[in-house]
N, C-alpha and C. Protein backbone atom coordinates (compact mmCIF):
# COMPACT_ATOMS: atom_id res chain seq x y z
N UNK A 1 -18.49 35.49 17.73
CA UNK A 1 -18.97 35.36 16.36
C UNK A 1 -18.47 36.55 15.54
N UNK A 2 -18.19 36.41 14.51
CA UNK A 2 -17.22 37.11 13.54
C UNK A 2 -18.30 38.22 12.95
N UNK A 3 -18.52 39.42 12.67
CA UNK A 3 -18.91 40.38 11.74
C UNK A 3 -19.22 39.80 10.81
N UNK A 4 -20.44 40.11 10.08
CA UNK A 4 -20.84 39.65 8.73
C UNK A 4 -20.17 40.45 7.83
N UNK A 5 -19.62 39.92 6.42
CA UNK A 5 -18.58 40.40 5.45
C UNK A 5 -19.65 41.55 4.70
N UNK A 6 -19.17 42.77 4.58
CA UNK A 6 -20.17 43.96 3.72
C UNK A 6 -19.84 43.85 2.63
N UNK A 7 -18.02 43.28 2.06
CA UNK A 7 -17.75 43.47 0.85
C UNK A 7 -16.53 42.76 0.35
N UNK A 8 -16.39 42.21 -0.82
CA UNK A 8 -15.25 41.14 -0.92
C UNK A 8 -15.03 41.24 -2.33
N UNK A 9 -13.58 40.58 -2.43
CA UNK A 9 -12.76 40.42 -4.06
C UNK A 9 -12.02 39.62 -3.76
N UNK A 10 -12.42 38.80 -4.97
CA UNK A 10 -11.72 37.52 -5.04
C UNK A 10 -10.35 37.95 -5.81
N UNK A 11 -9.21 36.98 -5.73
CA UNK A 11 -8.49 37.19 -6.63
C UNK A 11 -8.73 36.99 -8.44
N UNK A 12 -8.35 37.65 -9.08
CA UNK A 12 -8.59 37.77 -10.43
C UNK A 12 -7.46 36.87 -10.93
N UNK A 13 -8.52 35.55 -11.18
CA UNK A 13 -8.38 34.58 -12.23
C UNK A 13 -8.17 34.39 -13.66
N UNK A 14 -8.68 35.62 -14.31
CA UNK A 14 -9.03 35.61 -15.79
C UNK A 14 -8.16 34.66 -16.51
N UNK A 15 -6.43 35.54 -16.19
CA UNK A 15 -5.25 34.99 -16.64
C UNK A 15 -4.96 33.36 -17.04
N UNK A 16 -5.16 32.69 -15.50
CA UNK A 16 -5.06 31.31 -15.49
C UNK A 16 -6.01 30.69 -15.65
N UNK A 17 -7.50 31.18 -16.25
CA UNK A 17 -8.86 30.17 -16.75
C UNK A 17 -8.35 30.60 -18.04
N UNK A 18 -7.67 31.27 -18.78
CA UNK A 18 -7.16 31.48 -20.16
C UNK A 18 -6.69 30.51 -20.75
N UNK A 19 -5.55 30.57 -19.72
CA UNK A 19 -5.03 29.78 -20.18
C UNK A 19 -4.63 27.64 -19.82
N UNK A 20 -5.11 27.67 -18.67
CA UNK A 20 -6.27 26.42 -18.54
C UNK A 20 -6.88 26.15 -19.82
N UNK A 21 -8.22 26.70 -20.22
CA UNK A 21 -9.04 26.22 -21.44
C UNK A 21 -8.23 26.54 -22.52
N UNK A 22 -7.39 27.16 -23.13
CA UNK A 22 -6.96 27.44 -24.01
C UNK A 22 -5.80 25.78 -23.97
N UNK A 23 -5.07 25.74 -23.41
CA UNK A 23 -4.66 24.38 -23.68
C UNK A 23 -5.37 23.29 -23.28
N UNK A 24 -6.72 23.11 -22.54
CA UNK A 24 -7.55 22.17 -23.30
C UNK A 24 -8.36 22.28 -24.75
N UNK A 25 -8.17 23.47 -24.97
CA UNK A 25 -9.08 23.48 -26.29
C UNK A 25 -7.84 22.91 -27.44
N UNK A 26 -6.71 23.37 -27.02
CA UNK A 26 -5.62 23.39 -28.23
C UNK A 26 -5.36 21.50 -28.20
N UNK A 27 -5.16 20.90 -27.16
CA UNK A 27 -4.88 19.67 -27.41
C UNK A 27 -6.55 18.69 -27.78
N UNK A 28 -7.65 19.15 -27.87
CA UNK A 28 -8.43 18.69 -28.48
C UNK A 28 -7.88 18.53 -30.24
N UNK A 29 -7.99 20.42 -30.73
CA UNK A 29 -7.48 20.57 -31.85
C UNK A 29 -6.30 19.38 -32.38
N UNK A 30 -5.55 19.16 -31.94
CA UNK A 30 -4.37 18.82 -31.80
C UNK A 30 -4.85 16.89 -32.04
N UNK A 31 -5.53 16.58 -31.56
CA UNK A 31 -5.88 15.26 -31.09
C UNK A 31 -6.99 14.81 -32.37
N UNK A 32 -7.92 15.90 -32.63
CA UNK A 32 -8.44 15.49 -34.23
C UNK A 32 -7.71 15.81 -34.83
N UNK A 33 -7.01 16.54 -35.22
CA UNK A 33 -5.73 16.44 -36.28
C UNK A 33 -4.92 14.87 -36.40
N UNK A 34 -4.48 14.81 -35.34
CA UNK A 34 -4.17 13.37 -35.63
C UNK A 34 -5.07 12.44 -35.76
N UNK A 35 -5.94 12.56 -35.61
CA UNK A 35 -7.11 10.99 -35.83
C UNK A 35 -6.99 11.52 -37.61
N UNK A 36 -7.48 12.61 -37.92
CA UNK A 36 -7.62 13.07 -39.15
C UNK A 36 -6.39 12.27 -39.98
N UNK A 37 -5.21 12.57 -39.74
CA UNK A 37 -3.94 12.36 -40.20
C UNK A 37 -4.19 10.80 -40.52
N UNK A 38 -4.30 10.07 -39.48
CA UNK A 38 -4.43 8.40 -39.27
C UNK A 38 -5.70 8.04 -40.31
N UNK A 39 -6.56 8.71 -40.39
CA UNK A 39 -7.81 8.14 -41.42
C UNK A 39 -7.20 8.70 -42.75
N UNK A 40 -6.56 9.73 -42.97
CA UNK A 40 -6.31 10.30 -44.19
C UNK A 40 -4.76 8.97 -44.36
N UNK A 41 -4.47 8.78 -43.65
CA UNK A 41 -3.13 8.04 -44.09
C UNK A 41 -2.81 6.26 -43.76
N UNK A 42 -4.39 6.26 -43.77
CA UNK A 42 -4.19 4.59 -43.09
C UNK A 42 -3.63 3.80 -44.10
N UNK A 43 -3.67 4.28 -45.52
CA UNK A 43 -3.43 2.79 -46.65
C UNK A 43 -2.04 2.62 -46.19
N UNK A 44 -1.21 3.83 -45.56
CA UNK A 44 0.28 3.64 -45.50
C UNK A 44 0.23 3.15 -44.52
N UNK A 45 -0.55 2.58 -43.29
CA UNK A 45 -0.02 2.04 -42.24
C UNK A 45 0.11 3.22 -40.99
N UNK A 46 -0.15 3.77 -41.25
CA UNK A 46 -0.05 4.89 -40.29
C UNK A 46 -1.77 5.02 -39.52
N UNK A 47 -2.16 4.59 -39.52
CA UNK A 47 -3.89 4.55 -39.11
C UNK A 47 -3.52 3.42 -37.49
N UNK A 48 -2.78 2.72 -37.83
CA UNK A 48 -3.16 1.42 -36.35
C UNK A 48 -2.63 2.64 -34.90
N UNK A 49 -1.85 3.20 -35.39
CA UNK A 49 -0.98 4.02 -34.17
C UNK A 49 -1.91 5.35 -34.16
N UNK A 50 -2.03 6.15 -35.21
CA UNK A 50 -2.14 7.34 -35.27
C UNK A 50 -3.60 7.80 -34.46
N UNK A 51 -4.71 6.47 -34.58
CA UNK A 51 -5.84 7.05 -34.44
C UNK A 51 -6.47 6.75 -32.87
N UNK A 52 -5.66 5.47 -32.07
CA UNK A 52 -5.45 5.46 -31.14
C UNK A 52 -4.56 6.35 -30.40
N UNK A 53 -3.63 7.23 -30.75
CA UNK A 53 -3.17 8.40 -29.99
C UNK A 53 -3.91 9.52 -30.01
N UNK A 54 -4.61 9.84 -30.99
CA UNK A 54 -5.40 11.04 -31.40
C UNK A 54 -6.91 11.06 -30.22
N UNK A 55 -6.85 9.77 -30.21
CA UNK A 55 -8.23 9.57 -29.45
C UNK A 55 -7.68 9.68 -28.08
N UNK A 56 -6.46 9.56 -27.17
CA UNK A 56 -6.41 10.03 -26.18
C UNK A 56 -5.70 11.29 -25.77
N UNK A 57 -5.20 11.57 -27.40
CA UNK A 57 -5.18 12.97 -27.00
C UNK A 57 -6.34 14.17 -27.02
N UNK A 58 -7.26 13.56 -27.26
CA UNK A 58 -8.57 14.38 -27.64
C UNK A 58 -9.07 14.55 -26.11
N UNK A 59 -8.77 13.01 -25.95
CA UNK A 59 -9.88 13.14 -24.11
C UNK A 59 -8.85 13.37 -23.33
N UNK A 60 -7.74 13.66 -23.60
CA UNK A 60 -6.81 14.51 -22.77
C UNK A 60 -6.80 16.11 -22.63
N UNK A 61 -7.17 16.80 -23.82
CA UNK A 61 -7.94 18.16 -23.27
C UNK A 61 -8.97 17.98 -22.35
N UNK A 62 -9.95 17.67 -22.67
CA UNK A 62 -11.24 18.23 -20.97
C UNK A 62 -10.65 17.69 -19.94
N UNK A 63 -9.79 16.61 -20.04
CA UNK A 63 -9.22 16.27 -18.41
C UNK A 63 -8.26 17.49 -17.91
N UNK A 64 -7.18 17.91 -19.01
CA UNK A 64 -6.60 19.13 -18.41
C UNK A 64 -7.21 20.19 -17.82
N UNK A 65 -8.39 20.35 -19.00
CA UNK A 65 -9.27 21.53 -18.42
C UNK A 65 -9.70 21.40 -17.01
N UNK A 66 -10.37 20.03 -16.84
CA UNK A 66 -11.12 19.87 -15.72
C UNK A 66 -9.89 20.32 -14.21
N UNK A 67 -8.72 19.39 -14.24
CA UNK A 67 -7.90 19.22 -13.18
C UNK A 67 -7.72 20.83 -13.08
N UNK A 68 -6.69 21.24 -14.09
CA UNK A 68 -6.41 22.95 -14.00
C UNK A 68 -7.49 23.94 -13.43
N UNK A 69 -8.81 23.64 -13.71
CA UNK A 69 -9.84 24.61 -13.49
C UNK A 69 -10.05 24.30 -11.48
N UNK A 70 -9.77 22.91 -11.73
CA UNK A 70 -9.65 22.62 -10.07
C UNK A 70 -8.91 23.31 -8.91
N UNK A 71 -7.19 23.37 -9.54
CA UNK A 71 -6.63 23.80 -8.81
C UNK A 71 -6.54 24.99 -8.69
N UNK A 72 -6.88 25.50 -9.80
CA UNK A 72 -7.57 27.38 -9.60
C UNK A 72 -8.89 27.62 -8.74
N UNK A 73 -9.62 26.76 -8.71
CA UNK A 73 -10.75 27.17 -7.91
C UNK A 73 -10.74 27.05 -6.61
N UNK A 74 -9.90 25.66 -6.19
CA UNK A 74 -9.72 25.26 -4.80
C UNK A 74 -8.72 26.18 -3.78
N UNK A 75 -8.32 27.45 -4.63
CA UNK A 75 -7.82 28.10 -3.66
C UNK A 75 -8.58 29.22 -3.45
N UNK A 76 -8.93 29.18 -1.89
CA UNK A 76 -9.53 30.62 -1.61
C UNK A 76 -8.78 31.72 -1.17
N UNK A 77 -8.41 32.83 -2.32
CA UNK A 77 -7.85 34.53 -1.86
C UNK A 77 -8.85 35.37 -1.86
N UNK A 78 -8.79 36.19 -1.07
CA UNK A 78 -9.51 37.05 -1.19
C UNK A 78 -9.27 38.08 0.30
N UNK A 79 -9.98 39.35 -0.52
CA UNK A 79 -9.92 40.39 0.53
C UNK A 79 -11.24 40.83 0.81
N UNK A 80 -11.75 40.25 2.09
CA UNK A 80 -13.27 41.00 2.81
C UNK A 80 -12.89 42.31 3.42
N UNK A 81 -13.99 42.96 3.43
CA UNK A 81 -13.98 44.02 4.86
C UNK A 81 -15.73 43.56 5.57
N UNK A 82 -15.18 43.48 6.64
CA UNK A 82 -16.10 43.30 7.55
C UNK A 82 -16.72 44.96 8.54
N UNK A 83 -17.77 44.50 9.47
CA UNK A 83 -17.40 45.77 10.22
C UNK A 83 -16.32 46.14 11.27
N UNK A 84 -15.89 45.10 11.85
CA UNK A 84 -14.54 45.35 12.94
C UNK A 84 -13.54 45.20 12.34
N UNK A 85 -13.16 44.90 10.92
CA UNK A 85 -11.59 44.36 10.33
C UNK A 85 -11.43 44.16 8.77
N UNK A 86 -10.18 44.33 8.68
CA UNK A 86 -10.15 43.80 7.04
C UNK A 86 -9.65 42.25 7.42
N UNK A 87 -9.90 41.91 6.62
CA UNK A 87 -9.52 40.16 6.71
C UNK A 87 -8.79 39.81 4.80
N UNK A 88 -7.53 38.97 4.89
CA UNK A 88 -6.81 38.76 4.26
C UNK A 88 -6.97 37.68 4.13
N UNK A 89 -7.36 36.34 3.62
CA UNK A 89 -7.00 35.27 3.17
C UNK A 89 -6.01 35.19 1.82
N UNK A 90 -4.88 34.52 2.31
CA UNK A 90 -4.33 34.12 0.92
C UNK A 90 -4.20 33.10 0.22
N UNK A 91 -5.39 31.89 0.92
CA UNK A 91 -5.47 30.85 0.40
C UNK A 91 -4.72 29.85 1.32
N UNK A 92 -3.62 30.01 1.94
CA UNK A 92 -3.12 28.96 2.72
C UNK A 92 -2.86 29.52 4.42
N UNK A 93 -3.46 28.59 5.04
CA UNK A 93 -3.83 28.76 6.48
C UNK A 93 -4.79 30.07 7.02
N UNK A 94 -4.96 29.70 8.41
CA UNK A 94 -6.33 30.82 8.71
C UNK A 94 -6.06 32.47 8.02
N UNK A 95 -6.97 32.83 7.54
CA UNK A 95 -6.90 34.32 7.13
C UNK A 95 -6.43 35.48 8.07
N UNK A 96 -6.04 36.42 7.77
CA UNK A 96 -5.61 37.44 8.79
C UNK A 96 -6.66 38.68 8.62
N UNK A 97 -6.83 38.36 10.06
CA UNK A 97 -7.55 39.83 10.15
C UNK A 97 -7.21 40.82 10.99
N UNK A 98 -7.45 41.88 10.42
CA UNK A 98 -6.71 43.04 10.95
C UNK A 98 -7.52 44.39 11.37
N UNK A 99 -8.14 44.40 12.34
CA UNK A 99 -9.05 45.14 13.08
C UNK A 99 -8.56 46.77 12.43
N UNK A 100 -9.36 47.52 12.19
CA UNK A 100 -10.12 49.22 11.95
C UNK A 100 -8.92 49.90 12.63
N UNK A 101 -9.15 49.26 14.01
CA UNK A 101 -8.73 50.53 14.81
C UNK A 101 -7.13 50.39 15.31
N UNK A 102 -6.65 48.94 14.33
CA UNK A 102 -5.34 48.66 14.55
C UNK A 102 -4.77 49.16 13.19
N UNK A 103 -5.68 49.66 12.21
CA UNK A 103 -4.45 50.03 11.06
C UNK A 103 -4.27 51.67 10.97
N UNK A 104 -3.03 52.44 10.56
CA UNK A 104 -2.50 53.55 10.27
C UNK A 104 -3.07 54.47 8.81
N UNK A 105 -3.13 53.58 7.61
CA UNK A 105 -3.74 53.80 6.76
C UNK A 105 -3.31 52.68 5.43
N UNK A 106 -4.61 53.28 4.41
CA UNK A 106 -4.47 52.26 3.38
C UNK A 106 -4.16 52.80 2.43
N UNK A 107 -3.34 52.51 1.12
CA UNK A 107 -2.93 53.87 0.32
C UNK A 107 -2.33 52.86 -1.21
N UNK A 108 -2.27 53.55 -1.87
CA UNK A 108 -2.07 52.68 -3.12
C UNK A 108 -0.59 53.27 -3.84
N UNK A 109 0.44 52.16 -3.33
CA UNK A 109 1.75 52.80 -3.86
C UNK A 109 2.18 52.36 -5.40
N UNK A 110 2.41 53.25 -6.23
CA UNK A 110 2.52 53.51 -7.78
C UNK A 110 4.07 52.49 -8.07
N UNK A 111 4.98 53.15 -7.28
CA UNK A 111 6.20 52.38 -7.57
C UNK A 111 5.78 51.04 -7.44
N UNK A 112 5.03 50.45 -6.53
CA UNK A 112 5.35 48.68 -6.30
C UNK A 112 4.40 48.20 -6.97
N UNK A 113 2.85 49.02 -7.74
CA UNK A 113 2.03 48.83 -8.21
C UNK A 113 1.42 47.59 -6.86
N UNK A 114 0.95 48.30 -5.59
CA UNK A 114 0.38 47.70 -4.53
C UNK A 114 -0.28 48.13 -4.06
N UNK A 115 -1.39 47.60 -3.22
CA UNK A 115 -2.23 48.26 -1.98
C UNK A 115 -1.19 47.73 -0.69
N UNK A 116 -1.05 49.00 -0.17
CA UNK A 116 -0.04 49.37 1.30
C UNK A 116 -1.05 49.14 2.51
N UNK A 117 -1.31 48.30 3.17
CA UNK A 117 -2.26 48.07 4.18
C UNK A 117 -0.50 48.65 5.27
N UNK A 118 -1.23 49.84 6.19
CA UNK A 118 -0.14 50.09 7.10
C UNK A 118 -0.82 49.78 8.27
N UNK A 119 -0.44 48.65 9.21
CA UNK A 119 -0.94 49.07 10.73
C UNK A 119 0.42 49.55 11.78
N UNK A 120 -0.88 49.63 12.87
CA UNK A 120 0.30 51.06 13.51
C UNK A 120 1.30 50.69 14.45
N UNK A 121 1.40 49.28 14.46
CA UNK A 121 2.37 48.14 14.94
C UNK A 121 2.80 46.95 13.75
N UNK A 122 3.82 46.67 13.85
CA UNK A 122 4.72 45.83 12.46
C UNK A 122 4.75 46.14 10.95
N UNK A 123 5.01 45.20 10.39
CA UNK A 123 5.46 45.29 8.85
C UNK A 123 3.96 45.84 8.29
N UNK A 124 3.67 46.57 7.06
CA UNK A 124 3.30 46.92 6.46
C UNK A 124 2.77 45.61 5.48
N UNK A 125 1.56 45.25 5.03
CA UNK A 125 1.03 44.15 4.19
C UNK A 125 0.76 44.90 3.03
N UNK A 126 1.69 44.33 1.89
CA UNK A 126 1.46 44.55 0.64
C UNK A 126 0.96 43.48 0.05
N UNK A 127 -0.68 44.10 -0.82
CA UNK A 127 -1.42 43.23 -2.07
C UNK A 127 -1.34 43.53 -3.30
N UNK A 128 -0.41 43.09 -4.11
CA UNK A 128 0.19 43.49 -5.27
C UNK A 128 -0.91 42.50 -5.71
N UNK A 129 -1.52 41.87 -5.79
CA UNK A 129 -2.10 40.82 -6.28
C UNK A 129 -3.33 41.32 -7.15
N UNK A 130 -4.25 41.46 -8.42
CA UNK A 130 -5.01 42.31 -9.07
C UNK A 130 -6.51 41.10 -8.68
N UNK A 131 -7.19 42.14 -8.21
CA UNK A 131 -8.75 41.72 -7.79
C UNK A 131 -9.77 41.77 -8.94
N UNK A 132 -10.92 40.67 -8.67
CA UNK A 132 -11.91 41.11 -9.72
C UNK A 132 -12.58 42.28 -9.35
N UNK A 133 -12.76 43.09 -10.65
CA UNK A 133 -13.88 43.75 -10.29
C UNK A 133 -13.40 45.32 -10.38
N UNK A 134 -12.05 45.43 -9.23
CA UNK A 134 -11.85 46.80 -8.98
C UNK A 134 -10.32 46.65 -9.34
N UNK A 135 -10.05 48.20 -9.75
CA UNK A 135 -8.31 48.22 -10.08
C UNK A 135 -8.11 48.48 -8.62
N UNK A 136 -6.37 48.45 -8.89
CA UNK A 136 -5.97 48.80 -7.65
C UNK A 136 -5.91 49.68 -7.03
N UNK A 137 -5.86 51.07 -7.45
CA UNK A 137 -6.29 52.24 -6.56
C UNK A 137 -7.31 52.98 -6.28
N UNK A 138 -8.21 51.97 -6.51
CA UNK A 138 -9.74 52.15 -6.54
C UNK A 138 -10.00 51.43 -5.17
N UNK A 139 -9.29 50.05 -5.17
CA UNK A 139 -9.34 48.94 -4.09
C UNK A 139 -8.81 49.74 -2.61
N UNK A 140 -7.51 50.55 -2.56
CA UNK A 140 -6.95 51.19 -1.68
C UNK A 140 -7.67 52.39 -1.63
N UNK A 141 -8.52 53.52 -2.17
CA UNK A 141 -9.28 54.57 -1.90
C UNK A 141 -10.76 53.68 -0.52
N UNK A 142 -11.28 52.24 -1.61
CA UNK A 142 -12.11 52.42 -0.84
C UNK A 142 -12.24 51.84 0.56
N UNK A 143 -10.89 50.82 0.84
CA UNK A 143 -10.39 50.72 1.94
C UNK A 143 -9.79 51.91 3.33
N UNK A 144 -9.30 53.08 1.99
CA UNK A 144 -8.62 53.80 3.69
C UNK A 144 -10.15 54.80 3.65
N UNK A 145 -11.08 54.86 2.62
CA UNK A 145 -12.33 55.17 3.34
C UNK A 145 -13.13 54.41 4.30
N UNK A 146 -13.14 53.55 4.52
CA UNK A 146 -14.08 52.16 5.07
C UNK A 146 -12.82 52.73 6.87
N UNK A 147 -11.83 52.40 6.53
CA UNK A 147 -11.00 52.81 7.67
C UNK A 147 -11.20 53.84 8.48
N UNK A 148 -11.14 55.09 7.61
CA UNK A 148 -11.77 56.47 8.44
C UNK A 148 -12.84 56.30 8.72
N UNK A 149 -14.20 55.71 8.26
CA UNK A 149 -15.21 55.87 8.94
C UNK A 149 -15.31 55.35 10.44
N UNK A 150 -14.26 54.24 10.34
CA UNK A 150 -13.88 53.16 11.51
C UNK A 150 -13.51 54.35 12.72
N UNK A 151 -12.82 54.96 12.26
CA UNK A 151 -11.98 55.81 13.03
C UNK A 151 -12.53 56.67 13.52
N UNK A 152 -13.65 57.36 12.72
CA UNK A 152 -14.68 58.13 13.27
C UNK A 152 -15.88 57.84 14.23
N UNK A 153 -15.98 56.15 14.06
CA UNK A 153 -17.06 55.81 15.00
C UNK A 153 -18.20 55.83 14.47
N UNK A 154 -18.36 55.60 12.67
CA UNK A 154 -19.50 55.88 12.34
C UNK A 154 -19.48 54.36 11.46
N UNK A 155 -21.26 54.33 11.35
CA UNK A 155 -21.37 52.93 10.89
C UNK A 155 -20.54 52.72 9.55
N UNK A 156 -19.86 51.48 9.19
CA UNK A 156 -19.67 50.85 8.04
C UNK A 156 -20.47 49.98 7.60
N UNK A 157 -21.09 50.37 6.21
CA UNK A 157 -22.01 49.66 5.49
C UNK A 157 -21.89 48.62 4.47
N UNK A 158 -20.51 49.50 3.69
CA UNK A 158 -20.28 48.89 2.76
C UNK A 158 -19.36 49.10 2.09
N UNK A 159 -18.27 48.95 1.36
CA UNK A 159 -17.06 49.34 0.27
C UNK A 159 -17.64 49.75 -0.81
């Protein structure tokens, strides 16, 4: 049975719920404008077409919203720390976890704008990726602390 999680960050969404609702809100806009257009312009004939497109472009915003908000939510990223490991999910296939006493250190490199997860066997895992909640060298301080305590043999409570 796995360690209960002390502390977690999701990936930071803000960006793509922006802009998700923002183009459902805009093709609402967009969709009474044309119904508008079609009632303001029916004597010309322009009303049989105009106000039937307007009307599915109207209920074509919340459907964008809805689907888009879907496929942003249905992916799970995120970075736990547990008490035996950090654990990596990046959303596709089982998460990686990477035990205390198998990593070298955690450190926040400026050039790649990343958290440097080093363990003390293979490639180096870089999370360039921006978390809710915490910046990034806030995220890497309180990781290679959570690490040393590991290292010391003293309880981990919490990030």
């Amino acid at each position: 049975m796995a360690a209960p999680i002390l502390a977690h960050w999701r990936l930071d969404q803000r960006r793509g719920f922006t802009r998700v609702l923002g183009q459902g809100a805009l093709l609402v806009a967009i969709g009474c404008a044309v119904v508008g257009a079609g009632l303001f312009f029916r004597a010309r004939g322009v009303g049989h077409w105009a106000i039937p497109l307007g009307v599915f472009i109207v209920a074509a915003g919340p459907l964008r919203a809805i689907i888009g908000m879907h496929r942003l939510l249905v992916v799970e990223t995120y970075l736990a720390v547990r008490a035996d490991a950090l654990v990596w999910s990046a959303g596709t296939g089982a998460p990686l976890e990477l035990p205390w006493d198998a990593l070298r250190a955690v450190a926040w490199d400026e050039a790649r704008a990343a958290v440097v997860v080093e363990p003390r066997e293979g490639e180096p895992l870089l999370l360039a990726q921006r978390f809710d909640g915490v910046t990034g060298p806030e995220l890497a301080r309180r990781l290679e602390q959570v690490r040393k305590r590991a290292a010391l043999g003293l309880q981990i409570t919490a990030a």
